[in-house]
Protein backbone atom coordinates (compact mmCIF):
# COMPACT_ATOMS: atom_id res chain seq x y z
CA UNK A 1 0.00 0.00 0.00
CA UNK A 2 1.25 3.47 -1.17
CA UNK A 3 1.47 6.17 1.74
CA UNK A 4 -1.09 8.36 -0.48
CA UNK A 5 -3.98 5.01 -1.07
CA UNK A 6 -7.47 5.91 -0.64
CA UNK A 7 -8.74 4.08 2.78
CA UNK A 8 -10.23 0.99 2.04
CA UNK A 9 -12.41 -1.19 4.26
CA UNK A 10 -9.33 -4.15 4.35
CA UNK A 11 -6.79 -1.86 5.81
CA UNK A 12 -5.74 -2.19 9.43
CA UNK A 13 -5.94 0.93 11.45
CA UNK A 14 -2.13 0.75 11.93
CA UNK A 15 -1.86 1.44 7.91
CA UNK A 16 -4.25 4.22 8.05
CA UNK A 17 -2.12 5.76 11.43
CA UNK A 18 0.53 5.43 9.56
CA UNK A 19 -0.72 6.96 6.07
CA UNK A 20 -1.86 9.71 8.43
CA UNK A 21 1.69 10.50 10.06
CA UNK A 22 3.69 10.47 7.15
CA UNK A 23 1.31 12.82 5.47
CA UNK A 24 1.57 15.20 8.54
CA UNK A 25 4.94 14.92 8.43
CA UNK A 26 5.87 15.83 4.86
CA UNK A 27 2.87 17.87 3.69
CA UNK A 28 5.00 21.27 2.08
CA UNK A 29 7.86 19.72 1.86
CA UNK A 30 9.72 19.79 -1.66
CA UNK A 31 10.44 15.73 -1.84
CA UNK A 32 7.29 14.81 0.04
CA UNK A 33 6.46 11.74 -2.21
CA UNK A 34 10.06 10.15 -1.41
CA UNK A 35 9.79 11.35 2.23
CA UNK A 36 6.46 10.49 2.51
CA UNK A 37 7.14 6.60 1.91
CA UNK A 38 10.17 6.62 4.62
CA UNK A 39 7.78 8.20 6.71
CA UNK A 40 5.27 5.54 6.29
CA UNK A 41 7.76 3.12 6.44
CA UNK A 42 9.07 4.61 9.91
CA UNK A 43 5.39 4.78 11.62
CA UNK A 44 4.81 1.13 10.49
CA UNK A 45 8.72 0.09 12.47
CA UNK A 46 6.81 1.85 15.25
CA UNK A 47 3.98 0.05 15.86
CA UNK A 48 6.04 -3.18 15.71
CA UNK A 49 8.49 -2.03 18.16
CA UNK A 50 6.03 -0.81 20.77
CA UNK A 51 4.10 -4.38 20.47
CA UNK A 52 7.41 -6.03 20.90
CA UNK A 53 8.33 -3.95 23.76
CA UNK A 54 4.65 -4.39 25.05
CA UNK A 55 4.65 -7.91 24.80
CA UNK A 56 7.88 -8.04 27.25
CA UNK A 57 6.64 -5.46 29.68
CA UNK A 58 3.51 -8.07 30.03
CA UNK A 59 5.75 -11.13 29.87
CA UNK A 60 7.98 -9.60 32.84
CA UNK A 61 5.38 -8.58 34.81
CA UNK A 62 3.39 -12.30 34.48
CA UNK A 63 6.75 -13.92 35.33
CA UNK A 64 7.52 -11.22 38.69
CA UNK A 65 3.57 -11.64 39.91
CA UNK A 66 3.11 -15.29 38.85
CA UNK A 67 0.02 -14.01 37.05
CA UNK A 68 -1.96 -16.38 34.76
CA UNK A 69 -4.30 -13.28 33.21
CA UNK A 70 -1.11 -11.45 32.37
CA UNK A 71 0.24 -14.40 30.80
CA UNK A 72 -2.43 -14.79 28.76
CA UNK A 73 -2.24 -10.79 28.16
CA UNK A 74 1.18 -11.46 26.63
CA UNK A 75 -0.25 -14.19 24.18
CA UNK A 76 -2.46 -12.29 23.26
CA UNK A 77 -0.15 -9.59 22.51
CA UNK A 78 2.45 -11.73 20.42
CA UNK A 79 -0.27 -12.98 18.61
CA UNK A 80 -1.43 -9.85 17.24
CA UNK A 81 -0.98 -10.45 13.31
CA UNK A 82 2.80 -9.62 11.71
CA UNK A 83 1.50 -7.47 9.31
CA UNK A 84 -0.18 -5.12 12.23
CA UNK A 85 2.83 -2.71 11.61
């Protein structure tokens, strides 16, 4: 999906966030259409970073309380689909 594609019902809300920001970001800008996709790109790293990082903050805490709801928090988590960001 191009930065710039119309929003379409099969889109996840992470590509639409992320459509959004780099738009934001490079709107007046002289190389917007090259910016914008490194933009885009950079938004989608994002989201996978803070659901990696979420997913250990969970697993931690699950491990330190001995917690069977947070462990299944953290499944939930890393199951979220690899194409989410």
């Amino acid at each position: 999906m191009k930065p710039d594609a119309v929003l379409k019902p099969d889109l996840t809300l992470e590509h639409v966030l992320a459509a959004a920001v780099a738009r934001r970001v490079t709107d007046g800008t002289f190389a917007a259409p090259t910016c914008r996709v490194m933009a885009y790109q950079a938004a989608l790293e994002g989201f996978q970073i803070g659901i990696a990082t979420a997913a250990q903050f969970i697993a931690e805490m699950a491990a330190n309380e001995n917690n069977e709801l947070l462990r299944e928090a953290e499944r939930q988590v890393r199951a979220l689909p690899g194409d989410l960001a």
